[in-house]
PDB file of N, CA and C in Angstrom:
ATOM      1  N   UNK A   1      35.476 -32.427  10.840  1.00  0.00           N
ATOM      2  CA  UNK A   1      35.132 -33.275   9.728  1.00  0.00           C
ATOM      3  C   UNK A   1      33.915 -32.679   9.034  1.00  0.00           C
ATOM      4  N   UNK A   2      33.909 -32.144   7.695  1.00  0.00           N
ATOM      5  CA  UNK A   2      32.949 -31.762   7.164  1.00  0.00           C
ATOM      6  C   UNK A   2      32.768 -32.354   5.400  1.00  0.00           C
ATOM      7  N   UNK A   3      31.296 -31.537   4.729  1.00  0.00           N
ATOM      8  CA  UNK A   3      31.242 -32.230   3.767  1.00  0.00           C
ATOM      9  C   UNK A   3      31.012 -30.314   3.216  1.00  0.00           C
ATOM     10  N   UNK A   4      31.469 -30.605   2.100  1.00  0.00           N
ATOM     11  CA  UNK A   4      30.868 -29.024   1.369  1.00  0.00           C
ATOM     12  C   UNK A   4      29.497 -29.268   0.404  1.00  0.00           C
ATOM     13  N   UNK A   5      28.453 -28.516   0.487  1.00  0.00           N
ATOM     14  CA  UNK A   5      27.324 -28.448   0.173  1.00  0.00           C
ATOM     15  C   UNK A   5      27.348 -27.340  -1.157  1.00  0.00           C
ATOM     16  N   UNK A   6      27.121 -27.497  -2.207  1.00  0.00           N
ATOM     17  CA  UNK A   6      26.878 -26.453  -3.415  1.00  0.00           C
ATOM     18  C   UNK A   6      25.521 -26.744  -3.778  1.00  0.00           C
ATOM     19  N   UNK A   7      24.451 -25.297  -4.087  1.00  0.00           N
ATOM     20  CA  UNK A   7      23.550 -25.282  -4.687  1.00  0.00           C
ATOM     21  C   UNK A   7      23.575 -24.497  -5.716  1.00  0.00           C
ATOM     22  N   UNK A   8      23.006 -24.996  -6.652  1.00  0.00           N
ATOM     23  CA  UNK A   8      22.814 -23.967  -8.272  1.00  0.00           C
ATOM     24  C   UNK A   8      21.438 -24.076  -8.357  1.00  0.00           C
ATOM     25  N   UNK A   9      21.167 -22.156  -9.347  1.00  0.00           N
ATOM     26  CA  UNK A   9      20.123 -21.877  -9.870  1.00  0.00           C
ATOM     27  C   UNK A   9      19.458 -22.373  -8.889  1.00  0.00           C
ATOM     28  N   UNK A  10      17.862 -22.781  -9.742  1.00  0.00           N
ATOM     29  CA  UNK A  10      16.722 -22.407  -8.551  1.00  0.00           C
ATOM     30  C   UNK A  10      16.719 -23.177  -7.084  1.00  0.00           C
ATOM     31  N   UNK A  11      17.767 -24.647  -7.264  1.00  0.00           N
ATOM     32  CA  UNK A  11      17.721 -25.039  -5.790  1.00  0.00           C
ATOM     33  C   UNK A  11      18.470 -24.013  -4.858  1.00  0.00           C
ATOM     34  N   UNK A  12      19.263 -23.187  -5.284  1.00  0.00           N
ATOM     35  CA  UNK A  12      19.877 -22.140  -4.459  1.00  0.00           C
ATOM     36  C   UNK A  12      19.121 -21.165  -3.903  1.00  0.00           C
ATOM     37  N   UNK A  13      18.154 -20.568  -4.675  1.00  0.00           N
ATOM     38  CA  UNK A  13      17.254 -20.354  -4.322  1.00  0.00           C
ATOM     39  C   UNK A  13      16.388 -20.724  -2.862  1.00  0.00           C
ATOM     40  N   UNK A  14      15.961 -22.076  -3.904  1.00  0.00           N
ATOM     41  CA  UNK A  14      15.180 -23.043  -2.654  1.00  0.00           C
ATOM     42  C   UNK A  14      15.981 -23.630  -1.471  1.00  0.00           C
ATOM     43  N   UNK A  15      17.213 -23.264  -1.089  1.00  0.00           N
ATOM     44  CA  UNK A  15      17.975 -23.744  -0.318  1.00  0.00           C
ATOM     45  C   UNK A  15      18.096 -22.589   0.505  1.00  0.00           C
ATOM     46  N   UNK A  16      17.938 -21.433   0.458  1.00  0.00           N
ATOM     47  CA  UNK A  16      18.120 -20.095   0.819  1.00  0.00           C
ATOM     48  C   UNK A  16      19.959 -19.934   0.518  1.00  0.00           C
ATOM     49  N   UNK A  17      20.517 -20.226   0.563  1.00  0.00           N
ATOM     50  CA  UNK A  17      22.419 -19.944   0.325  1.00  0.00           C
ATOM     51  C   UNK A  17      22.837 -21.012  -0.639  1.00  0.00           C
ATOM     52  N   UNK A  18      23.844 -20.826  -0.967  1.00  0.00           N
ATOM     53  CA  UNK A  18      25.028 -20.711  -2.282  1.00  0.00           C
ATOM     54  C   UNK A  18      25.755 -22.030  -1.963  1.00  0.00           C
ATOM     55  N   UNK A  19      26.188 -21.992  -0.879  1.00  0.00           N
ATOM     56  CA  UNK A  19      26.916 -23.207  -0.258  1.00  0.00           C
ATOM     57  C   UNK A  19      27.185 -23.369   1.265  1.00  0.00           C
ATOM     58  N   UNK A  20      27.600 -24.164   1.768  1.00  0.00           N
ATOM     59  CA  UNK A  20      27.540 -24.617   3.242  1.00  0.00           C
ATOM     60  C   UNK A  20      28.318 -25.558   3.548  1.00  0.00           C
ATOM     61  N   UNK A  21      28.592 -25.817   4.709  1.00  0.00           N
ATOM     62  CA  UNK A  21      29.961 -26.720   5.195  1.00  0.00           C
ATOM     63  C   UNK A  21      29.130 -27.503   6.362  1.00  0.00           C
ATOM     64  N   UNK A  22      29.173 -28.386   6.215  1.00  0.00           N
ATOM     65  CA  UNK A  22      28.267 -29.619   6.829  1.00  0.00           C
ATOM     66  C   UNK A  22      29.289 -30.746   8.075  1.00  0.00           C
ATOM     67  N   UNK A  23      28.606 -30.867   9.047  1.00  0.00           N
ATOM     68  CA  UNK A  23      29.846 -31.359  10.067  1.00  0.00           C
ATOM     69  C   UNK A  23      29.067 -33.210   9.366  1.00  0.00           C
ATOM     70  N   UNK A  24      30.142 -34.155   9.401  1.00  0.00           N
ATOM     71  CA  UNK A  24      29.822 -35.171   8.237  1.00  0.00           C
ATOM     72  C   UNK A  24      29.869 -36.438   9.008  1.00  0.00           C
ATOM     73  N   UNK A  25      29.349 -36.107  10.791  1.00  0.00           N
ATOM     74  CA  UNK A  25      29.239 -37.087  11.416  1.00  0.00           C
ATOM     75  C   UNK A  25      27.858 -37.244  11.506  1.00  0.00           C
ATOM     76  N   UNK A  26      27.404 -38.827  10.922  1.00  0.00           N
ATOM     77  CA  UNK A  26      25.879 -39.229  10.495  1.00  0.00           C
ATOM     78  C   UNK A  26      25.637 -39.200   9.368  1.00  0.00           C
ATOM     79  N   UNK A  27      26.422 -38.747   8.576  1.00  0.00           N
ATOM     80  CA  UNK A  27      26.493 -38.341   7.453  1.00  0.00           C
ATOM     81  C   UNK A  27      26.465 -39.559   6.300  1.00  0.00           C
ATOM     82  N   UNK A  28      25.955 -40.715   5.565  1.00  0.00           N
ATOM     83  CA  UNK A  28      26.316 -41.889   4.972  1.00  0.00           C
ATOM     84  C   UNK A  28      26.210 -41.858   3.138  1.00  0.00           C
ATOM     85  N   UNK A  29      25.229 -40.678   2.804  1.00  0.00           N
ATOM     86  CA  UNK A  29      24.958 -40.510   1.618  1.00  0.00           C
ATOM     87  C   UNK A  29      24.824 -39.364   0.867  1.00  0.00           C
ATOM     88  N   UNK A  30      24.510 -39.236   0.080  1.00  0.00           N
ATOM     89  CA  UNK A  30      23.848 -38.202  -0.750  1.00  0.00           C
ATOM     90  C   UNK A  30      22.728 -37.724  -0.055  1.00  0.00           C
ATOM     91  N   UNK A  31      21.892 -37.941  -0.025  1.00  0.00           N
ATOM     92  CA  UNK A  31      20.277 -38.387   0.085  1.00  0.00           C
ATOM     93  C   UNK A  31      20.234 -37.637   2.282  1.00  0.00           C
ATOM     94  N   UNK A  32      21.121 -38.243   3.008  1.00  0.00           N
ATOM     95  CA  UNK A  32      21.800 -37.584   4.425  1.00  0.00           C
ATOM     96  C   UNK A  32      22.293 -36.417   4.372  1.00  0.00           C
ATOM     97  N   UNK A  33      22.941 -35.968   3.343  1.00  0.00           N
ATOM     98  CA  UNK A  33      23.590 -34.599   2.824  1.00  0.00           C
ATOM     99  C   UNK A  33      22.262 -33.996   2.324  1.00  0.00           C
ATOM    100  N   UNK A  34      21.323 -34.049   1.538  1.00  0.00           N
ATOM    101  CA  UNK A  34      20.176 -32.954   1.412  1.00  0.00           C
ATOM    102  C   UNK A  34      19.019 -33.198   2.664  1.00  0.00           C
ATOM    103  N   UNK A  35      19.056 -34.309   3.230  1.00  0.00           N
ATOM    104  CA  UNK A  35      17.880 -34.031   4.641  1.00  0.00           C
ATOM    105  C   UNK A  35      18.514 -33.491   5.565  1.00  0.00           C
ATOM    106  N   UNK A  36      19.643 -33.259   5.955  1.00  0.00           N
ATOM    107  CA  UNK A  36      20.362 -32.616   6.671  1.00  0.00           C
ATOM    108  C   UNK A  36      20.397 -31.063   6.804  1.00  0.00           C
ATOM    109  N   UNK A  37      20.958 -30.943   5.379  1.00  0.00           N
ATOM    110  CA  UNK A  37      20.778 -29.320   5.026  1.00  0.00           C
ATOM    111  C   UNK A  37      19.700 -28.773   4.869  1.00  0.00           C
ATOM    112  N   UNK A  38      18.508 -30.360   4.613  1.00  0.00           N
ATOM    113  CA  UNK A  38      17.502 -28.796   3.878  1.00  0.00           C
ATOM    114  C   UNK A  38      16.302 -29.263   5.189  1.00  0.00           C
ATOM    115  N   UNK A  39      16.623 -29.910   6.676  1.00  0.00           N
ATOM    116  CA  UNK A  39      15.531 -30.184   7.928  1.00  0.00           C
ATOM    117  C   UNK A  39      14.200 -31.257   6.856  1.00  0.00           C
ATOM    118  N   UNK A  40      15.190 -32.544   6.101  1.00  0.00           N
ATOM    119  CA  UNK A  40      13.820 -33.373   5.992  1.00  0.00           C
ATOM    120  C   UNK A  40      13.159 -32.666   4.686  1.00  0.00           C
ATOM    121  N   UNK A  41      12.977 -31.858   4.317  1.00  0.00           N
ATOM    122  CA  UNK A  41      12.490 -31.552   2.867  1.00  0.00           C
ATOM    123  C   UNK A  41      12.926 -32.761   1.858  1.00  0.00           C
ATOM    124  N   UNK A  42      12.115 -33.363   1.060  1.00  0.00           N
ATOM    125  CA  UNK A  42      11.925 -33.817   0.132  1.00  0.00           C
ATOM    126  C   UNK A  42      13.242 -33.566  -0.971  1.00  0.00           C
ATOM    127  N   UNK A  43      14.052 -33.961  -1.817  1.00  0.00           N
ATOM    128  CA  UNK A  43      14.643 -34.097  -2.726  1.00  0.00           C
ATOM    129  C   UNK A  43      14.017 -33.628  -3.522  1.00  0.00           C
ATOM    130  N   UNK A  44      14.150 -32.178  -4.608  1.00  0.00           N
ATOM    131  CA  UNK A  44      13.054 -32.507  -5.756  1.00  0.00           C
ATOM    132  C   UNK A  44      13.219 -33.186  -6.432  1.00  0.00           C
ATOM    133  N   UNK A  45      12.235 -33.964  -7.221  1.00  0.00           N
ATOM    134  CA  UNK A  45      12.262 -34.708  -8.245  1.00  0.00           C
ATOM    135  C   UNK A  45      13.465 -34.543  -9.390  1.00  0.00           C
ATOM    136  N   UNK A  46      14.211 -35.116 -10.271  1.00  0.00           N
ATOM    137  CA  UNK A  46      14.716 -34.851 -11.328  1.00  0.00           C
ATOM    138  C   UNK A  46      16.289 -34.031 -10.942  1.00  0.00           C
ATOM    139  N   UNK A  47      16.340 -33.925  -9.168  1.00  0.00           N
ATOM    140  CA  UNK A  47      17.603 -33.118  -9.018  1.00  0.00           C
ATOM    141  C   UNK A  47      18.718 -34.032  -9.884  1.00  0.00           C
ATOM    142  N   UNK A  48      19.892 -33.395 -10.076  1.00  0.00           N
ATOM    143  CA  UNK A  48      20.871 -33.897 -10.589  1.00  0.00           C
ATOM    144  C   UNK A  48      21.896 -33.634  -9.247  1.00  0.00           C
ATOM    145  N   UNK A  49      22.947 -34.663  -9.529  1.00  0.00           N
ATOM    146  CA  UNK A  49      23.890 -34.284  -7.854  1.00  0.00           C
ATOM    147  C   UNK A  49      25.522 -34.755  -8.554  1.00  0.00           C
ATOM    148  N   UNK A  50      26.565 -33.944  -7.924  1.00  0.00           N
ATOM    149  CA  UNK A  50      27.914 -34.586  -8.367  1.00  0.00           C
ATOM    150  C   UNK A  50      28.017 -34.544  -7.046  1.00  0.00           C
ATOM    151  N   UNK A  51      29.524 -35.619  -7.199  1.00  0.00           N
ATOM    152  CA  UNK A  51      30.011 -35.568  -5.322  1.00  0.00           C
ATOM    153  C   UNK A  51      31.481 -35.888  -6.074  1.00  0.00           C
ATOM    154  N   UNK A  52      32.195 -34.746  -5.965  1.00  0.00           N
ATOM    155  CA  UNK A  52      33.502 -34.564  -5.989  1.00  0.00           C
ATOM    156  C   UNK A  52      33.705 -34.117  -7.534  1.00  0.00           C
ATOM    157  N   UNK A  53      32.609 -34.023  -8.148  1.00  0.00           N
ATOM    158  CA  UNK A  53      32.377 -33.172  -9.589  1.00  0.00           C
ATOM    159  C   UNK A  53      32.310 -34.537 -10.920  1.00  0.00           C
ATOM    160  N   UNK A  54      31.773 -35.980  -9.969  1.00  0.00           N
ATOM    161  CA  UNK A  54      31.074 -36.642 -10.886  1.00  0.00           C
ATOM    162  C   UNK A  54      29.710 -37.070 -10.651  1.00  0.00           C
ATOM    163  N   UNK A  55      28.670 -37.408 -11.503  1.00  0.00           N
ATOM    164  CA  UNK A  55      27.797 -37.417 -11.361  1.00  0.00           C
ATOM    165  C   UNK A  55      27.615 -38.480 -10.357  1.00  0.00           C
ATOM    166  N   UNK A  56      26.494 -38.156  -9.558  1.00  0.00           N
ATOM    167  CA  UNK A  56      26.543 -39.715  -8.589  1.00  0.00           C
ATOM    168  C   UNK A  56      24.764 -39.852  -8.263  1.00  0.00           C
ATOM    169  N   UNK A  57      24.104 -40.576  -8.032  1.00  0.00           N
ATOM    170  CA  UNK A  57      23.039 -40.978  -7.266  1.00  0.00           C
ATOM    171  C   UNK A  57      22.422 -40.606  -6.032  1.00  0.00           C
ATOM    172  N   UNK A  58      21.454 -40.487  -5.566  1.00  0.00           N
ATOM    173  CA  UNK A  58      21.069 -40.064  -4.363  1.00  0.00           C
ATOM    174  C   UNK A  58      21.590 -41.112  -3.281  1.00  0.00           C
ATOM    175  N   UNK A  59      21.897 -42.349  -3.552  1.00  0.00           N
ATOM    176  CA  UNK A  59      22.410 -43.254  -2.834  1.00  0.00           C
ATOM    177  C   UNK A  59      23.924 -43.515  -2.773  1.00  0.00           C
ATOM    178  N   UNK A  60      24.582 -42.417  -3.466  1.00  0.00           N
ATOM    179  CA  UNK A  60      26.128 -42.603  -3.462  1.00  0.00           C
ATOM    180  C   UNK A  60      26.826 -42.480  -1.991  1.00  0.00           C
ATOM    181  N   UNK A  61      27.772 -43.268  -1.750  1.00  0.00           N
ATOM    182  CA  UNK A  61      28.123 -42.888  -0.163  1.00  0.00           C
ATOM    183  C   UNK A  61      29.163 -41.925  -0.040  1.00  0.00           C
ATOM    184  N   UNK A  62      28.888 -40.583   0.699  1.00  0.00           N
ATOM    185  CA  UNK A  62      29.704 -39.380   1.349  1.00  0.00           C
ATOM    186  C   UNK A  62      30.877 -39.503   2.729  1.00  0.00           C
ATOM    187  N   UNK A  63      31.763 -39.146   2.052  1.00  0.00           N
ATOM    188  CA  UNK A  63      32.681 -38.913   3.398  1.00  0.00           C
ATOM    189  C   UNK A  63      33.009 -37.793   3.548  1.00  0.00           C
ATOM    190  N   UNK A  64      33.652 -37.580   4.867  1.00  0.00           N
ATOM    191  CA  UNK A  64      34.523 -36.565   4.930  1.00  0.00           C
ATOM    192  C   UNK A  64      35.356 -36.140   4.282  1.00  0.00           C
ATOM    193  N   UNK A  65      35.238 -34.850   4.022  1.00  0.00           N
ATOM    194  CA  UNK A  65      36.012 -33.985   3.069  1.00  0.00           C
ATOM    195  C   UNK A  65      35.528 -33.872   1.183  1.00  0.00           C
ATOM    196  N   UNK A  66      34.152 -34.713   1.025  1.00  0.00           N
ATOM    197  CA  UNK A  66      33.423 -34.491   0.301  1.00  0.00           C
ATOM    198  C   UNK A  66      33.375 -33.659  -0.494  1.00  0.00           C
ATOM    199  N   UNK A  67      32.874 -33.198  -1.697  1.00  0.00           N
ATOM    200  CA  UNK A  67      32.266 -32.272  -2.191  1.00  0.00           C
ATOM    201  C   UNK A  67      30.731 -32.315  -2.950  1.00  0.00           C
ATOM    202  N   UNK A  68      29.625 -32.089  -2.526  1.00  0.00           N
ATOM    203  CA  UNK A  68      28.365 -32.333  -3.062  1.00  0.00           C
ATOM    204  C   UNK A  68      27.968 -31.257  -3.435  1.00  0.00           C
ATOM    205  N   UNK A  69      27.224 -31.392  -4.798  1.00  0.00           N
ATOM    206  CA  UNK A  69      26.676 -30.292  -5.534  1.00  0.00           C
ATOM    207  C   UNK A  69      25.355 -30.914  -5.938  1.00  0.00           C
ATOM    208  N   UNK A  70      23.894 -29.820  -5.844  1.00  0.00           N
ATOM    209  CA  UNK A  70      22.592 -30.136  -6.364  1.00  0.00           C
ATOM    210  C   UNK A  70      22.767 -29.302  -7.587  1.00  0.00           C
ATOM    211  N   UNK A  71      21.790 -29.729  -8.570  1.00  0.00           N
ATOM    212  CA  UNK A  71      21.682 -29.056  -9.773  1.00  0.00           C
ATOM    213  C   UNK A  71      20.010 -29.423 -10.246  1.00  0.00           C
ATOM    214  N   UNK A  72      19.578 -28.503 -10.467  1.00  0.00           N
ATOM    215  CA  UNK A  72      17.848 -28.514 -10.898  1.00  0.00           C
ATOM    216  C   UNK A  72      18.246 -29.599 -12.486  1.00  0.00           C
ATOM    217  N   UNK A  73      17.334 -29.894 -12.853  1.00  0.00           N
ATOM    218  CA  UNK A  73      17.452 -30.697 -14.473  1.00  0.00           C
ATOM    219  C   UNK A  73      17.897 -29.952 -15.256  1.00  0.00           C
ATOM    220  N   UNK A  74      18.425 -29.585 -16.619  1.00  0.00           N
ATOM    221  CA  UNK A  74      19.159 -28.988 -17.773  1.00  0.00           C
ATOM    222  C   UNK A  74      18.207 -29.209 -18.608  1.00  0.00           C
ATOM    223  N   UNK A  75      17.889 -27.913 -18.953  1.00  0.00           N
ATOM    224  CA  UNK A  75      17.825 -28.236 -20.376  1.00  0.00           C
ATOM    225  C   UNK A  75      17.986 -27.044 -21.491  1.00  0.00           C
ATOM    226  N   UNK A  76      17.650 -27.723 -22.809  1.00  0.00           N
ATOM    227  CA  UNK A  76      18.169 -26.673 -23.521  1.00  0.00           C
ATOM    228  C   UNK A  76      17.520 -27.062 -24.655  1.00  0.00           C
ATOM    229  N   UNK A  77      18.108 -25.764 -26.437  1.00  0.00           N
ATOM    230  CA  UNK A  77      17.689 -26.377 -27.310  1.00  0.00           C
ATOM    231  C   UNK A  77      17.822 -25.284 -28.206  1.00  0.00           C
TER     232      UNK A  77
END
């Protein structure tokens, strides 16, 4: 039972890898999906997150077979 983990741009970076496959027992949220992966580090501020490629909340609830993606803020102009 797993959840898939995607990082873009600089959280990829700050994540050290690209993506990751997460075993998704304990697993209840968004918010469980980045303290998990990243050992308790802080959320940055302003992250943006999809879970299954819509936008969702740090409090959205994750299951198995998931798909979660971080994204730093956008911008442009």
């Amino acid at each position: 039972m797993t959840i898939t983990v995607l990082y873009f741009a600089s959280l990829r970076e700050f994540s050290g890898c690209p993506r990751e496959e997460m075993d998704a027992t304990g697993i209840h949220c968004v918010l469980d999906v980045w303290r998990n992966a990243q050992e308790g580090r802080p959320l940055p501020p302003r992250t943006l997150i999809a879970v299954n490629q819509e936008y969702a909340a740090a409090d959205h609830p994750v299951r198995e077979g998931d798909e979660v993606a971080f994204f730093p803020p956008v911008t442009g102009g």
